[in-house]
PDB file of N, CA and C in Angstrom:
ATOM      1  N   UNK A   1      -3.242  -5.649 -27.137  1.00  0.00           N
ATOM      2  CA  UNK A   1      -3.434  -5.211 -25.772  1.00  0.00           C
ATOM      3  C   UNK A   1      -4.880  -4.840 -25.508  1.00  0.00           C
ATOM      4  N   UNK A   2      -5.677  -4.386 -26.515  1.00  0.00           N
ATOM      5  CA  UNK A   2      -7.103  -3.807 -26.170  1.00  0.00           C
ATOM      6  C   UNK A   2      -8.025  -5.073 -25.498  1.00  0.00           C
ATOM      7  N   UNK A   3      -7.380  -6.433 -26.413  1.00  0.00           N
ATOM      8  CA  UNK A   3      -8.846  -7.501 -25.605  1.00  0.00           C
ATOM      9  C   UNK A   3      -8.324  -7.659 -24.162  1.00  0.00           C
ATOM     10  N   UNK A   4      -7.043  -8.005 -24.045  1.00  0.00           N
ATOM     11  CA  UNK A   4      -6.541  -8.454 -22.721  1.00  0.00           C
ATOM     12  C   UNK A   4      -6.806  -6.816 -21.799  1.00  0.00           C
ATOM     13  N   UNK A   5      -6.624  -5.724 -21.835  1.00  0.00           N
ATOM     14  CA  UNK A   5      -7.149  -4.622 -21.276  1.00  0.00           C
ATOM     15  C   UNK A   5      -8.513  -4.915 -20.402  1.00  0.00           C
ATOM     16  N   UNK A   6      -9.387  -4.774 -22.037  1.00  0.00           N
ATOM     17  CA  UNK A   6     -10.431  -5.474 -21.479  1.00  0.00           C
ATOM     18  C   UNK A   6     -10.921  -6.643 -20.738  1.00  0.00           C
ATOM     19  N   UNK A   7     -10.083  -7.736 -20.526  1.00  0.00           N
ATOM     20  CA  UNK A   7     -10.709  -8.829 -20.020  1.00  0.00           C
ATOM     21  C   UNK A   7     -10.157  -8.233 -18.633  1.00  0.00           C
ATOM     22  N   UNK A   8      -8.778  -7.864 -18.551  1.00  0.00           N
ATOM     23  CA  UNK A   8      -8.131  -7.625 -16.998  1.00  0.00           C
ATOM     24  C   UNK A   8      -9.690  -6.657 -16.203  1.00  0.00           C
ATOM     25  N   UNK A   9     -10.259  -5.834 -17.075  1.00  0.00           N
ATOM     26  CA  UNK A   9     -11.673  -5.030 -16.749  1.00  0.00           C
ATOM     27  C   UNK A   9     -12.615  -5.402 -16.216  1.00  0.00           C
ATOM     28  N   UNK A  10     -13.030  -6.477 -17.106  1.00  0.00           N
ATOM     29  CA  UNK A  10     -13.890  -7.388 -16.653  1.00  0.00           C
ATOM     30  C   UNK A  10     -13.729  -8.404 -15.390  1.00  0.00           C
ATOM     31  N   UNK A  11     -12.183  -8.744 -15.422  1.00  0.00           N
ATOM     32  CA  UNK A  11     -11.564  -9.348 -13.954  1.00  0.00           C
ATOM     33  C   UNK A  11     -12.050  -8.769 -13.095  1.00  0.00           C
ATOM     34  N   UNK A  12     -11.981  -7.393 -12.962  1.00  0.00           N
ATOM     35  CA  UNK A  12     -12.315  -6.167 -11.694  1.00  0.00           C
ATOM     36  C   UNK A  12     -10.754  -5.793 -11.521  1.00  0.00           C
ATOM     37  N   UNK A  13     -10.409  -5.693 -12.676  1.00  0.00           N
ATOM     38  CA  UNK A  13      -9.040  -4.562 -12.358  1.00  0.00           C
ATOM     39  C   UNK A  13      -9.371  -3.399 -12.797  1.00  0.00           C
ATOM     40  N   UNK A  14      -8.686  -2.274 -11.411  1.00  0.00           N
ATOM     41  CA  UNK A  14      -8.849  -1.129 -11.972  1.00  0.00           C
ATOM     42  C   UNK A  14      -8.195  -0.303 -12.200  1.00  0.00           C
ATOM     43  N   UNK A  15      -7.236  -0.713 -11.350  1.00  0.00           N
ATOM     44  CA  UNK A  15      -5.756  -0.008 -11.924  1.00  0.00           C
ATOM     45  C   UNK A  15      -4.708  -0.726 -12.746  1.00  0.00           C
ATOM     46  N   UNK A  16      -3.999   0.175 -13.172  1.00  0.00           N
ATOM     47  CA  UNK A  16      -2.828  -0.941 -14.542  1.00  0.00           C
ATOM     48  C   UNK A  16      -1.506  -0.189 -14.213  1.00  0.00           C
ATOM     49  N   UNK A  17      -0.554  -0.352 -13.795  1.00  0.00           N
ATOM     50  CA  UNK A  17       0.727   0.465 -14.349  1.00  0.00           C
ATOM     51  C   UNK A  17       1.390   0.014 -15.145  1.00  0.00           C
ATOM     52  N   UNK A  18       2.305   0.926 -15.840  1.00  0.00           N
ATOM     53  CA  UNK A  18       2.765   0.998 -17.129  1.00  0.00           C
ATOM     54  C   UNK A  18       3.718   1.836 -17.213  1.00  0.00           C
ATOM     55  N   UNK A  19       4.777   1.782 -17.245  1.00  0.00           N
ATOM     56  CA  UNK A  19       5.335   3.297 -17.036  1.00  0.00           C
ATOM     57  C   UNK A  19       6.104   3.665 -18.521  1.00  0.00           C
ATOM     58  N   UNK A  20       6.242   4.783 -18.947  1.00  0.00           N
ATOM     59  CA  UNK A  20       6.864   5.457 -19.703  1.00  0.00           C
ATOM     60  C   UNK A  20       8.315   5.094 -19.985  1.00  0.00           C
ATOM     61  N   UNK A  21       8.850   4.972 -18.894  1.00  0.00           N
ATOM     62  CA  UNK A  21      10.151   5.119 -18.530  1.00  0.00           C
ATOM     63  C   UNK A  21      11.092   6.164 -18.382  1.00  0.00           C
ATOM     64  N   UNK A  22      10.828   6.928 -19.846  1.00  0.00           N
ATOM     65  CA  UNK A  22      12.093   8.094 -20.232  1.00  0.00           C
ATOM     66  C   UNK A  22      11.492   9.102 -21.199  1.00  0.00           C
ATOM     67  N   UNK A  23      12.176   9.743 -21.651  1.00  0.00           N
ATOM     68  CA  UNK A  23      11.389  10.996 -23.296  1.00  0.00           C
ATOM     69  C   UNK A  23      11.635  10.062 -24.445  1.00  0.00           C
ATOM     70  N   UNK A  24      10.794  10.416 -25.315  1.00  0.00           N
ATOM     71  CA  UNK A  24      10.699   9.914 -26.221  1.00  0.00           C
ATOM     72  C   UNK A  24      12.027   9.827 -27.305  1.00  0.00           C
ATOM     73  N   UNK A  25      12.932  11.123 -26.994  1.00  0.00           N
ATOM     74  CA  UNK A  25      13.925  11.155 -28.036  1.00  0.00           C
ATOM     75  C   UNK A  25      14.773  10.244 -26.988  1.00  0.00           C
ATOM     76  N   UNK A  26      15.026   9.573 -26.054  1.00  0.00           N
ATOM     77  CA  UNK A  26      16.056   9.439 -25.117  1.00  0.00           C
ATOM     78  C   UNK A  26      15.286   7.566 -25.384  1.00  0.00           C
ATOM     79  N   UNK A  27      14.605   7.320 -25.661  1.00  0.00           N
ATOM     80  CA  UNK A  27      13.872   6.057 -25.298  1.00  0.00           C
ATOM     81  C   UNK A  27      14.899   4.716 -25.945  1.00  0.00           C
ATOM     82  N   UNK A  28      14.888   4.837 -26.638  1.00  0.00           N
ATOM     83  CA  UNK A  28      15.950   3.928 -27.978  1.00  0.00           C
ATOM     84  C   UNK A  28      17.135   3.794 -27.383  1.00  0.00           C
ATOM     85  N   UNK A  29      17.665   4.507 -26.474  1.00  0.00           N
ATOM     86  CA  UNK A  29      18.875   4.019 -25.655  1.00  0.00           C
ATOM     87  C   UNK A  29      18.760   3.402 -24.504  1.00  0.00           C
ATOM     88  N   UNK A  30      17.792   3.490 -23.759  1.00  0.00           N
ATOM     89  CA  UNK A  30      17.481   2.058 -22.889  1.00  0.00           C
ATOM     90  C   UNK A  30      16.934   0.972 -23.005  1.00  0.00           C
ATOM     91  N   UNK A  31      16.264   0.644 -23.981  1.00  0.00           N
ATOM     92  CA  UNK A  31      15.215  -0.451 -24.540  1.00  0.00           C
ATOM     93  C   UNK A  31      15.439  -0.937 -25.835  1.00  0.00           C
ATOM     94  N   UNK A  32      15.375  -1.882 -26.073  1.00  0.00           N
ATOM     95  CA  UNK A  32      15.022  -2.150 -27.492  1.00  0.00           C
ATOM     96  C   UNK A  32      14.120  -2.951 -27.826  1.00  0.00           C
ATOM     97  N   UNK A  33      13.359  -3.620 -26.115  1.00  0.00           N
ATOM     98  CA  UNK A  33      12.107  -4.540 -26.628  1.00  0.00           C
ATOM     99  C   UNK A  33      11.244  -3.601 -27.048  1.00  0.00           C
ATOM    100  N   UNK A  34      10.523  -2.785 -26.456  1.00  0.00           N
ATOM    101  CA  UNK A  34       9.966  -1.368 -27.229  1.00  0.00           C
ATOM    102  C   UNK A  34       9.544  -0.294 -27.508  1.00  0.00           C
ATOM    103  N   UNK A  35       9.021   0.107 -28.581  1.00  0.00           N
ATOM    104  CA  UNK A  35       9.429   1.595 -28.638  1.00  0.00           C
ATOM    105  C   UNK A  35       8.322   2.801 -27.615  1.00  0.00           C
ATOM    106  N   UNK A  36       8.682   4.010 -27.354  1.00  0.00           N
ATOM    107  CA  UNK A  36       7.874   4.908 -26.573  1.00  0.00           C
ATOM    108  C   UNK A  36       6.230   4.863 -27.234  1.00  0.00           C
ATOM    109  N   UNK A  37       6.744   4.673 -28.402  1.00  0.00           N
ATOM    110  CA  UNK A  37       5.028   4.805 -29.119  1.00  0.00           C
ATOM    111  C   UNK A  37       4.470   3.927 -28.557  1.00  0.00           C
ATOM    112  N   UNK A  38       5.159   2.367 -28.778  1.00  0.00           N
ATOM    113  CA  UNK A  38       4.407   1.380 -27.903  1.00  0.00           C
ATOM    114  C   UNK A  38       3.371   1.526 -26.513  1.00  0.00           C
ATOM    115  N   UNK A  39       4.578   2.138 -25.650  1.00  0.00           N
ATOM    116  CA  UNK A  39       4.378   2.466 -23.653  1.00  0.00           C
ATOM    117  C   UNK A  39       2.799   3.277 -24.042  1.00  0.00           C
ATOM    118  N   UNK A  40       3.190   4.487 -24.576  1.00  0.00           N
ATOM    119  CA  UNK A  40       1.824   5.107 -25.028  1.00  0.00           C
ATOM    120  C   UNK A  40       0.299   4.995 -25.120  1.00  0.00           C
ATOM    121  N   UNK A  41       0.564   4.103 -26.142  1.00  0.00           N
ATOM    122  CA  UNK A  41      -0.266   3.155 -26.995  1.00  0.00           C
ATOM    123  C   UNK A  41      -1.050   2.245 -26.234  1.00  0.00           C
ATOM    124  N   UNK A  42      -0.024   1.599 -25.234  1.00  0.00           N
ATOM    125  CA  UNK A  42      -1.053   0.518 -24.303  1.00  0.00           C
ATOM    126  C   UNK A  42      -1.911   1.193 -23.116  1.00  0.00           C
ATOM    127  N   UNK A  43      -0.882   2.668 -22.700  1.00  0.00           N
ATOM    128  CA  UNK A  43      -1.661   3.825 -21.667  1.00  0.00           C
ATOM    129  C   UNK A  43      -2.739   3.860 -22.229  1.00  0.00           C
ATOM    130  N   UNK A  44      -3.203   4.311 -23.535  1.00  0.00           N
ATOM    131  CA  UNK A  44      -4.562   4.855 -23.810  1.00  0.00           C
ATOM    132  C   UNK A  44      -5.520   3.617 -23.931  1.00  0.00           C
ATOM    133  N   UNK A  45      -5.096   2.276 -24.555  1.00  0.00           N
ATOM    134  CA  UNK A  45      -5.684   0.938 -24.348  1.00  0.00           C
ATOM    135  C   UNK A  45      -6.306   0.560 -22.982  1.00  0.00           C
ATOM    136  N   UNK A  46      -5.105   1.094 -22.205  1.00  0.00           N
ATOM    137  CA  UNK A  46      -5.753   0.457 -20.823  1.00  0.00           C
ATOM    138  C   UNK A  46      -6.934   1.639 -20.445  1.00  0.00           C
ATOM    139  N   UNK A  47      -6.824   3.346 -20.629  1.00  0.00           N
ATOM    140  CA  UNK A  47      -8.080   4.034 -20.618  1.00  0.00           C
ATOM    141  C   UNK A  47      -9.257   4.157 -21.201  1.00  0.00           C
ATOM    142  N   UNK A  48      -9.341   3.361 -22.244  1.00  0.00           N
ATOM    143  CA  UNK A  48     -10.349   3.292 -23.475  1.00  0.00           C
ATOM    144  C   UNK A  48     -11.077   2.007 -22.848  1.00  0.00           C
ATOM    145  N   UNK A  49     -10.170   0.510 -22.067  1.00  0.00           N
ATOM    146  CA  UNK A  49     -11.050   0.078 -21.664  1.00  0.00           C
ATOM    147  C   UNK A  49     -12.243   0.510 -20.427  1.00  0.00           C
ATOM    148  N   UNK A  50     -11.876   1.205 -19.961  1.00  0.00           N
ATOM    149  CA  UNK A  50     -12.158   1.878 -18.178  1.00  0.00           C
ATOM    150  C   UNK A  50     -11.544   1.650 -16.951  1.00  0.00           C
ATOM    151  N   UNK A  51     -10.148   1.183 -17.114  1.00  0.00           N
ATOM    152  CA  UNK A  51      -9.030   0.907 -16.307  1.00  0.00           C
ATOM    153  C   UNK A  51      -8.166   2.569 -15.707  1.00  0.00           C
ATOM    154  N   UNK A  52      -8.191   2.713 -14.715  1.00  0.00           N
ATOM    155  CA  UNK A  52      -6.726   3.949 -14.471  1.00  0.00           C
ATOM    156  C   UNK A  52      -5.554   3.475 -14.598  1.00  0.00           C
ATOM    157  N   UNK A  53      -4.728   4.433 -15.931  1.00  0.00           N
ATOM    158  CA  UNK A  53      -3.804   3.584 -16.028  1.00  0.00           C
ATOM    159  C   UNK A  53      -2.267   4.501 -14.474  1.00  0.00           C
ATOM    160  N   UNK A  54      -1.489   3.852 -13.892  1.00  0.00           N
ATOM    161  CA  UNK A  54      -0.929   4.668 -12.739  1.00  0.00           C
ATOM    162  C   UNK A  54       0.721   4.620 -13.768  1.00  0.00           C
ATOM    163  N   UNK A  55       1.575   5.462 -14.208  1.00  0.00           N
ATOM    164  CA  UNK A  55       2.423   5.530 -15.021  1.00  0.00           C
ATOM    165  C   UNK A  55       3.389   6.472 -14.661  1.00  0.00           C
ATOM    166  N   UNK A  56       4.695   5.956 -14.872  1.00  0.00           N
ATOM    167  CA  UNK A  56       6.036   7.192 -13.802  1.00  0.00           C
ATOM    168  C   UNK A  56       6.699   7.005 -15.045  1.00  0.00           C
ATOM    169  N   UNK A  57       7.901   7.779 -15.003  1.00  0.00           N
ATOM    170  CA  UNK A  57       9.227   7.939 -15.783  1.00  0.00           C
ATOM    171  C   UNK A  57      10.512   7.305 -14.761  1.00  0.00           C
ATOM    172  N   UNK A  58      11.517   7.524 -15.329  1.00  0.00           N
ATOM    173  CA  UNK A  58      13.259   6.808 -14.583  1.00  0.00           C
ATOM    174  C   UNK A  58      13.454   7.998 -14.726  1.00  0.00           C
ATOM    175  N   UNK A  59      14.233   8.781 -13.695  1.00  0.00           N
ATOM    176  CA  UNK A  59      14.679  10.000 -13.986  1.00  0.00           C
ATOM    177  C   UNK A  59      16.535  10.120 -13.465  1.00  0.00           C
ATOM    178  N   UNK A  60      17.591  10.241 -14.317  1.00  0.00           N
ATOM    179  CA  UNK A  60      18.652  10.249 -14.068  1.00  0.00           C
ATOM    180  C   UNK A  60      19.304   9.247 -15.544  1.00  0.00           C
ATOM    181  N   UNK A  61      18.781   9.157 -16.164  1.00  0.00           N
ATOM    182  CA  UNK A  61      19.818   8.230 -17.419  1.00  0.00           C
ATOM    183  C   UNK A  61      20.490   8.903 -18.547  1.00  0.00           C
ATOM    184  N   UNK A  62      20.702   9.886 -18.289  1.00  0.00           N
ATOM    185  CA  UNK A  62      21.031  11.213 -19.246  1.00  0.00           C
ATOM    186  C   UNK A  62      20.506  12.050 -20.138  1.00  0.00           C
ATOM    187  N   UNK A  63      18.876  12.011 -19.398  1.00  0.00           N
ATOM    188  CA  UNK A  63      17.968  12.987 -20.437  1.00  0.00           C
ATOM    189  C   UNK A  63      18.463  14.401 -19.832  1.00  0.00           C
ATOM    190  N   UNK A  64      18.011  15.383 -20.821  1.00  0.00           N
ATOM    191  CA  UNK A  64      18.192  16.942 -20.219  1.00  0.00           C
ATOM    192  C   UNK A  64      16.957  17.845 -19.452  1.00  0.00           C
ATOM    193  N   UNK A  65      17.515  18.644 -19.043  1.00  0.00           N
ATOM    194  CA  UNK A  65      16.863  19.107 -18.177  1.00  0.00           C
ATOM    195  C   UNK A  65      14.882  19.386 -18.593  1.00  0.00           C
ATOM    196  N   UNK A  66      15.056  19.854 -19.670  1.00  0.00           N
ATOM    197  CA  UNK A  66      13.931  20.026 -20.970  1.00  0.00           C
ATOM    198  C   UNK A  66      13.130  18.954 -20.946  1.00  0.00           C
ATOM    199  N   UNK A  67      13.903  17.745 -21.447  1.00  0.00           N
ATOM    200  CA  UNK A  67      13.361  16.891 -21.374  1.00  0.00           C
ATOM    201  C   UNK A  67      12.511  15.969 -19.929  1.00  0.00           C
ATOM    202  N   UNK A  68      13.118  16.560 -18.811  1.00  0.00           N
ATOM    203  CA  UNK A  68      12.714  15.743 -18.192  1.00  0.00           C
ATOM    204  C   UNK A  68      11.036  16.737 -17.573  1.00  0.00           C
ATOM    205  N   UNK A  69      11.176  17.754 -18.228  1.00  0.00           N
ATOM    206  CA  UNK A  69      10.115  18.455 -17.966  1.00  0.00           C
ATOM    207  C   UNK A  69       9.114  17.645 -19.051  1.00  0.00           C
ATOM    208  N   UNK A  70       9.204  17.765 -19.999  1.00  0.00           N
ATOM    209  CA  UNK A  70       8.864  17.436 -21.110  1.00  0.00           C
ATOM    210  C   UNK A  70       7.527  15.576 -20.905  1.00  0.00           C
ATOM    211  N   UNK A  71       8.426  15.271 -19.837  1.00  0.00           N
ATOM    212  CA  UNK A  71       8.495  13.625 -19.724  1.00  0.00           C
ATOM    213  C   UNK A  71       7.121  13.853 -18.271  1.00  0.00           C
ATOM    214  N   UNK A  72       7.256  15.024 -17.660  1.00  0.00           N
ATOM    215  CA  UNK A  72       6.525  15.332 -16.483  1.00  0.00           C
ATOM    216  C   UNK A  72       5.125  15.654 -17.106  1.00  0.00           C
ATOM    217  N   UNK A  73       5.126  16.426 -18.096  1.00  0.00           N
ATOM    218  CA  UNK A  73       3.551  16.516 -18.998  1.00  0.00           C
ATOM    219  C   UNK A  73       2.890  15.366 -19.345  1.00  0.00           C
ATOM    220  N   UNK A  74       3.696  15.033 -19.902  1.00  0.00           N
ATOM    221  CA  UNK A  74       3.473  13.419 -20.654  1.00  0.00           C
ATOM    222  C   UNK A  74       3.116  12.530 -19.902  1.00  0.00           C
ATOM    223  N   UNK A  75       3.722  12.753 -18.889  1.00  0.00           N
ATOM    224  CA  UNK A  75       2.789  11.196 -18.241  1.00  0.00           C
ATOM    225  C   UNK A  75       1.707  11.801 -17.336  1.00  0.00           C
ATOM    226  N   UNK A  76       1.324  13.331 -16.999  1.00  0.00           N
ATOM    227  CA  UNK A  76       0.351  13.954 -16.928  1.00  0.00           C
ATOM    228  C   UNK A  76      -0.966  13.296 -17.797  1.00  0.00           C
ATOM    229  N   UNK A  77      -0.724  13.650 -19.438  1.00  0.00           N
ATOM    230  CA  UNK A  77      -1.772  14.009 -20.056  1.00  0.00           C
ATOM    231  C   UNK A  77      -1.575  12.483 -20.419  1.00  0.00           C
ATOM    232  N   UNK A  78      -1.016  11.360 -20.416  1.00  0.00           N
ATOM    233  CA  UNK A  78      -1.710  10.168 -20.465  1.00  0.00           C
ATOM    234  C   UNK A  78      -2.176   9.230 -19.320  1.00  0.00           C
TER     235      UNK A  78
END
């Protein structure tokens, strides 16, 4: 993801979305193409190139209340 990041950069993209989807302990039950580390992983790819990455959660698939706080930081601090 880092070269293609970068080339979308060089395109003149400046925004990327990406979304999270869900919490991390809750993730493995909606997906199995892949994992939360993945979603993560490409967030900070797309900021390392100089892209904003714009990123939401699904809220209602049976995370808990905790968690969905939890999921509100998180896509804060990435």
């Amino acid at each position: 993801m880092k070269k293609k990041a970068k080339r979308l950069k060089e395109a003149g993209v400046h925004r990327y979305n990406h979304n999270i989807n869900t919490h991390h302990d809750h993730h493995a039950h909606i997906t199995t193409t892949h994992t939360y580390d993945d979603r993560v992983s490409t967030i900070e790819q797309v900021k390392q190139s100089g892209m904003s990455p714009c990123s939401g959660v699904i809220i209602g698939m049976g995370e808990t209340n905790q968690q969905i706080v939890e999921m509100a930081f998180c896509a804060q601090s990435t």
